[in-house]
Protein backbone atom coordinates (compact mmCIF):
# COMPACT_ATOMS: atom_id res chain seq x y z
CA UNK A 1 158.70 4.57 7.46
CA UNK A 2 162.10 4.44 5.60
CA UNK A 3 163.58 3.98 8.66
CA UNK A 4 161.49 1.12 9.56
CA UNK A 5 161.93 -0.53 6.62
CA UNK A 6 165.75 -0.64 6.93
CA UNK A 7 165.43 -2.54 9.68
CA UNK A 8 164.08 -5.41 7.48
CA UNK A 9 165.09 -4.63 4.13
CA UNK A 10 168.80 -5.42 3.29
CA UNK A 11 170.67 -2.47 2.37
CA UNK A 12 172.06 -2.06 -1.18
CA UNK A 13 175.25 -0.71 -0.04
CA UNK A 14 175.98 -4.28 1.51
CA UNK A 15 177.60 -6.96 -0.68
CA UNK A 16 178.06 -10.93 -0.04
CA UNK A 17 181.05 -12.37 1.03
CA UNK A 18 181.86 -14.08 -2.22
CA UNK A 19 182.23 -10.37 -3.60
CA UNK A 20 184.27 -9.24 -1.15
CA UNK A 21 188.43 -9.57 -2.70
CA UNK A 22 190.00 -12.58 -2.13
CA UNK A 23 193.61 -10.32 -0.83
CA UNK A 24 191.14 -8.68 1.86
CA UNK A 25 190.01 -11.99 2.90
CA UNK A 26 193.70 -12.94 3.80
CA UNK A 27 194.25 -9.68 5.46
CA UNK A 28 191.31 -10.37 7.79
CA UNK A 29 192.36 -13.72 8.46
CA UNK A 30 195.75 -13.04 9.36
CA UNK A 31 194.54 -9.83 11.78
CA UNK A 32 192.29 -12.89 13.52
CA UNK A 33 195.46 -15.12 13.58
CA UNK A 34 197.87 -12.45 15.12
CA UNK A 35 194.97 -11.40 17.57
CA UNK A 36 194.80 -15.23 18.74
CA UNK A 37 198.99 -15.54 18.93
CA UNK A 38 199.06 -12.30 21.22
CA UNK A 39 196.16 -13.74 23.52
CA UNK A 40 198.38 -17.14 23.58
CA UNK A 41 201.55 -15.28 24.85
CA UNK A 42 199.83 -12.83 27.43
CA UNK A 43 201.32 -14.32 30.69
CA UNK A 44 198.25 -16.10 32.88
CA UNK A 45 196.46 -14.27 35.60
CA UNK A 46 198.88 -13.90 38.42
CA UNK A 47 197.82 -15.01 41.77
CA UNK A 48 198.35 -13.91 45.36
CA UNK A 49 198.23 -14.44 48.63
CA UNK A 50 194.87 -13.69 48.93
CA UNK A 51 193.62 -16.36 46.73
CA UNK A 52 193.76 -18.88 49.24
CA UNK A 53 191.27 -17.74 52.09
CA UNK A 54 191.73 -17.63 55.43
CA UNK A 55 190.53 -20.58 57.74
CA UNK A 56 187.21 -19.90 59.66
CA UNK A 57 186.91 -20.67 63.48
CA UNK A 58 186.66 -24.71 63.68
CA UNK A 59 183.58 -23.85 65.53
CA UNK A 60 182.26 -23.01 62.49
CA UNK A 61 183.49 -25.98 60.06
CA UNK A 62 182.16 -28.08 63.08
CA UNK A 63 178.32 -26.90 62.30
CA UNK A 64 178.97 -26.95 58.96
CA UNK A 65 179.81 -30.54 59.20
CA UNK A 66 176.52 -31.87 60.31
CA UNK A 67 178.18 -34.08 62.64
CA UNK A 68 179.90 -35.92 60.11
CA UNK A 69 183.62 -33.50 61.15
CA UNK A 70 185.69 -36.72 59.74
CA UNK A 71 184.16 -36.56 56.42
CA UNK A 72 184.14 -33.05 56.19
CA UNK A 73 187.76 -32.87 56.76
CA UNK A 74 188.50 -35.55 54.08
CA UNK A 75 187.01 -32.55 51.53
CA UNK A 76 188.44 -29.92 52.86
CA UNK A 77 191.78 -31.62 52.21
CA UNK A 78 190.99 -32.55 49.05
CA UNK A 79 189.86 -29.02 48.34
CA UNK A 80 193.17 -27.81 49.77
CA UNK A 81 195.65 -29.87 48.02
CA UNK A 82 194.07 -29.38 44.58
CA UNK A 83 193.76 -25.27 45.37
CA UNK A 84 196.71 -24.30 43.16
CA UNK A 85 195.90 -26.41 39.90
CA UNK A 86 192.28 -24.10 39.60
CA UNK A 87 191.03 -23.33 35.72
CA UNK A 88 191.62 -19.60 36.30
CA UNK A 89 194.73 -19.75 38.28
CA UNK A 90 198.08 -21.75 39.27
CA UNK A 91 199.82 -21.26 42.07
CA UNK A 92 202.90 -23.51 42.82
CA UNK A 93 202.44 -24.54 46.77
CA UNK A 94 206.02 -22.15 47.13
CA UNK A 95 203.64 -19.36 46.52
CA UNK A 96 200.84 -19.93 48.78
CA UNK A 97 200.21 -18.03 52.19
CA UNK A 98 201.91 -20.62 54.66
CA UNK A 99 200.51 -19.27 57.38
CA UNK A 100 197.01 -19.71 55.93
CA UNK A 101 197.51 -22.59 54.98
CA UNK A 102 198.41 -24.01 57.97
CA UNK A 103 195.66 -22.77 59.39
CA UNK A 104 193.08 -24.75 57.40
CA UNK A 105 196.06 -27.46 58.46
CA UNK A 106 195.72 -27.02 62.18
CA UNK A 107 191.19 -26.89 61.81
CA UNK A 108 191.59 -29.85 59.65
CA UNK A 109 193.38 -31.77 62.31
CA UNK A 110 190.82 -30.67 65.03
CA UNK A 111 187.95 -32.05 62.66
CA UNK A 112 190.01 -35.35 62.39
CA UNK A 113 192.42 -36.11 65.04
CA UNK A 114 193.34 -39.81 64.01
CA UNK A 115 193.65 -38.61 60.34
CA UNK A 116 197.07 -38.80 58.80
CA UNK A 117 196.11 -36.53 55.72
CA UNK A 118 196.73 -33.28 56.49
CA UNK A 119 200.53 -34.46 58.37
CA UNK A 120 200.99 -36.06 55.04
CA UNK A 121 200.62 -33.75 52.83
CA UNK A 122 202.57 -31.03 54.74
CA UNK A 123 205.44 -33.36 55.04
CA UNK A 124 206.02 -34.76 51.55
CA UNK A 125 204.01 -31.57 50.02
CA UNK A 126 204.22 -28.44 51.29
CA UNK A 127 207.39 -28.95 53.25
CA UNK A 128 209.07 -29.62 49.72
CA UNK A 129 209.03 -26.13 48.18
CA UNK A 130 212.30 -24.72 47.78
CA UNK A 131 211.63 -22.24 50.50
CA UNK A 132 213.79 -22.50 53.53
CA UNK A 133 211.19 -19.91 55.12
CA UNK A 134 208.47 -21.48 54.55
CA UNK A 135 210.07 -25.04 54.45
CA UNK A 136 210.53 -24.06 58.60
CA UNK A 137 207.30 -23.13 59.29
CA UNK A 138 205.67 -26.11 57.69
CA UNK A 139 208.34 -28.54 59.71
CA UNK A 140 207.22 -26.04 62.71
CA UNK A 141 204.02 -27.12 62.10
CA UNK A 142 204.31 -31.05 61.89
CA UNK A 143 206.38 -30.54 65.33
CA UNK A 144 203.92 -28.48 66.93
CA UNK A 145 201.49 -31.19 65.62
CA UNK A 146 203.04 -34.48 66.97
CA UNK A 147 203.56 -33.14 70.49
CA UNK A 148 199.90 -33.42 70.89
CA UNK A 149 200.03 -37.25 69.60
CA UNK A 150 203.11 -38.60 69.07
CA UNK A 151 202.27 -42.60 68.95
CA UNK A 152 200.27 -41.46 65.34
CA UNK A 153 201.94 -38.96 64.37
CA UNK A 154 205.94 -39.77 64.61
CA UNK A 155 206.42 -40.93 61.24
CA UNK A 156 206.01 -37.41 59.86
CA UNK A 157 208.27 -35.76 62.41
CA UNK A 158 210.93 -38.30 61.70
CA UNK A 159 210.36 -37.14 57.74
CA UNK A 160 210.77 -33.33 58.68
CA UNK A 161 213.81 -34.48 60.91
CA UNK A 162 215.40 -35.73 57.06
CA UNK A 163 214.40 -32.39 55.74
CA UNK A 164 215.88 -30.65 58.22
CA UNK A 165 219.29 -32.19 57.64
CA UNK A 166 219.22 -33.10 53.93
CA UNK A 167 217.41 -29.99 52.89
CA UNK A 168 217.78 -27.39 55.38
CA UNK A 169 221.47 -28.56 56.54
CA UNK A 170 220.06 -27.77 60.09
CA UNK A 171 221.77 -30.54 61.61
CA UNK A 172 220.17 -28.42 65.21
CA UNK A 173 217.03 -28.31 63.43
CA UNK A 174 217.17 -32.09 63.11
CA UNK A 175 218.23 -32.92 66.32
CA UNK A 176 215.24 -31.11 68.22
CA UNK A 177 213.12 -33.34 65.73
CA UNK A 178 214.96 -36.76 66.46
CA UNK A 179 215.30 -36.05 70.55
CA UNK A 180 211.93 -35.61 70.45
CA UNK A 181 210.80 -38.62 68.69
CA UNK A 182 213.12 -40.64 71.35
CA UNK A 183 211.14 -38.80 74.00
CA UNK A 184 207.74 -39.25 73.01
CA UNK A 185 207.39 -41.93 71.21
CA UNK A 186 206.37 -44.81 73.43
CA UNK A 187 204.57 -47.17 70.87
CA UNK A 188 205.99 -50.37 70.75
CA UNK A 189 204.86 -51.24 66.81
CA UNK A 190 207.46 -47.83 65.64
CA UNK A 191 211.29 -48.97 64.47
CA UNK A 192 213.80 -48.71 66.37
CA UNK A 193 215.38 -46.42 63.81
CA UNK A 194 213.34 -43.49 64.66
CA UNK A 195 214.71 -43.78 68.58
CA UNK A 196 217.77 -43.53 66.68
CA UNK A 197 218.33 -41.10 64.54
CA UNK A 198 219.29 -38.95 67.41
CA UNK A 199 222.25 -40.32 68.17
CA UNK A 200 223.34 -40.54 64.17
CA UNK A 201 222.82 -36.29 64.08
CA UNK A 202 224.88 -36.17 67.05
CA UNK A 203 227.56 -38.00 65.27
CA UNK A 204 227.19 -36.24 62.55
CA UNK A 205 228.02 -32.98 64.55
CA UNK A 206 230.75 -34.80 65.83
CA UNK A 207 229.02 -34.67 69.17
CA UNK A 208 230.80 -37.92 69.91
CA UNK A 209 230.14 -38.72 73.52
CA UNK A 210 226.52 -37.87 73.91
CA UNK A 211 226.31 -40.26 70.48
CA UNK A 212 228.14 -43.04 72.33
CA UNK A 213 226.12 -43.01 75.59
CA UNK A 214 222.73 -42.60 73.53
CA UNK A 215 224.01 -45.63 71.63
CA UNK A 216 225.22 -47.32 74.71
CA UNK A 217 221.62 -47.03 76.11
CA UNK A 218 219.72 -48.40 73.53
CA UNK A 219 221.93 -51.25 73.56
CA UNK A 220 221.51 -52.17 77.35
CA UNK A 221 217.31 -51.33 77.16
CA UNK A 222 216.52 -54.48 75.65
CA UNK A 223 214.49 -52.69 72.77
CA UNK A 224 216.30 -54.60 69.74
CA UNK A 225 214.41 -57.25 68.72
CA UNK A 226 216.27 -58.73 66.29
CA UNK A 227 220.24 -59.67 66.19
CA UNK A 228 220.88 -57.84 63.36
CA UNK A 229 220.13 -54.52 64.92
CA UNK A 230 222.30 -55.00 67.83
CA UNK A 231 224.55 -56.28 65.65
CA UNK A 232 224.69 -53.03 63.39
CA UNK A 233 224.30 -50.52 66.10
CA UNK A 234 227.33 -52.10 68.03
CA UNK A 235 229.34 -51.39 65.23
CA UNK A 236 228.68 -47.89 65.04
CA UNK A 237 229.35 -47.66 68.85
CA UNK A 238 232.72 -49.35 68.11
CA UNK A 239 233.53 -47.14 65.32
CA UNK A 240 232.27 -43.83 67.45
CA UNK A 241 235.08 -45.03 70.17
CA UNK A 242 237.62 -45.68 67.73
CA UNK A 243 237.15 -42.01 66.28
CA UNK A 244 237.09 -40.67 70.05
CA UNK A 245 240.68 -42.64 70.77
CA UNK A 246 241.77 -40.96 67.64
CA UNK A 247 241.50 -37.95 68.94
CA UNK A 248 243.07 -38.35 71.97
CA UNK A 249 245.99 -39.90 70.81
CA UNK A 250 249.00 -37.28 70.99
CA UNK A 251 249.44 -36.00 67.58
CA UNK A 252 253.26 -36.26 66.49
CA UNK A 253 253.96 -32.54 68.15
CA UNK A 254 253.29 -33.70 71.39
CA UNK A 255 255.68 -36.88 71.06
């Protein structure tokens, strides 16, 4: 009976808090305090590779998407691109699992074939991390991507051919990016920039001649519309045979 009664009946040996002293009152609160500071310092949870899941077969996303695939891609990119900045965890895109993530990438693409988000984001997203590795394997991926439609796709090839020379300093890199874009790209609405930015890499790697008869055929196809542009790119073809005279001319040893 005792026993029951302590469970209702407030023990004797227990005081209020207005008795308790005011100096162990301060102790307490600064134990709290200090317990709070060293929660606030302890680094946040770290997060790996695995965080990021891998892609299921498209087959699958395309019965999940109750026939609506276009719409169901929009989320999953929106799902994608706000992964890392998660409550419980933040991952800077450098230290995602590329390849993963280009596979949800690649299925997005098949869900949406005329959409432009998933190219966009891995051009001015994910192929910005400071990553040469993984910077190559996303341009890899736009590449791989705009083969299979180049007339929608070429403006983010012609961004990953910048990266590749501005960021990378893979002026071979670039090339393979800009020769294809002069290759494939048949649309009549792209600028004529893009058809050349093959033959400014090649002058950049002082590949002079292939430069001047890339230049020389743009000139004679008719493709500038306005005078301007012919205007411009005839000057650089008349600079790029100066600098090849230049360097033919007998140096004064051979005088």
């Amino acid at each position: 009976m005792a026993a029951f009664r302590s469970l209702f009946v407030r023990s004797t040996d227990e005081r209020p808090v207005a008795l308790v002293p005011r100096r162990l009152l301060a102790l307490l609160a600064a134990a709290f305090a200090a317990q709070l500071a060293l929660h606030s310092l302890q680094p946040p949870p770290a997060a790996s590779a695995e965080d990021l899941p891998a892609a299921p077969d498209v087959r699958v996303l395309r019965l999940a998407a109750f026939g609506e695939p276009a719409a169901l891609a929009k989320g999953l990119m929106l799902w994608l691109q706000a992964f890392d900045y998660r409550s419980a965890t933040r991952v800077p895109y450098r230290d995602l699992d590329y390849r993963t993530l280009i596979g949800w990438l690649s299925d997005i693409l098949v869900l949406d074939p005329p959409g432009q988000y998933p190219l966009m984001a891995a051009s001015n997203l994910y192929a910005e991390v400071p990553d040469p590795a993984k910077q190559r394997l996303m341009l890899d991926f736009i590449y791989r991507a705009y083969l299979e439609d180049p007339n929608r796709r070429w403006p983010w090839l012609a961004h990953a051919a910048i990266i590749a020379k501005h960021r990378l300093h893979d002026l071979p890199l670039a090339l393979r990016y800009a020769r294809a874009l002069r290759e494939s790209t048949t649309a009549h609405a792209v600028p004529v920039w893009v058809t050349q930015m093959e033959a400014f890499i090649l002058e950049d790697m002082n590949e002079l001649e292939a430069a001047k008869i890339l230049i020389g055929g743009i000139l004679a196809s008719g493709q500038l519309a306005y005078p301007r542009e012919r205007e411009i790119l005839q000057k650089r073809l008349e600079d790029i045979e100066q600098r090849l005279q230049d360097e033919q001319r007998p140096g004064p040893a051979g005088r």
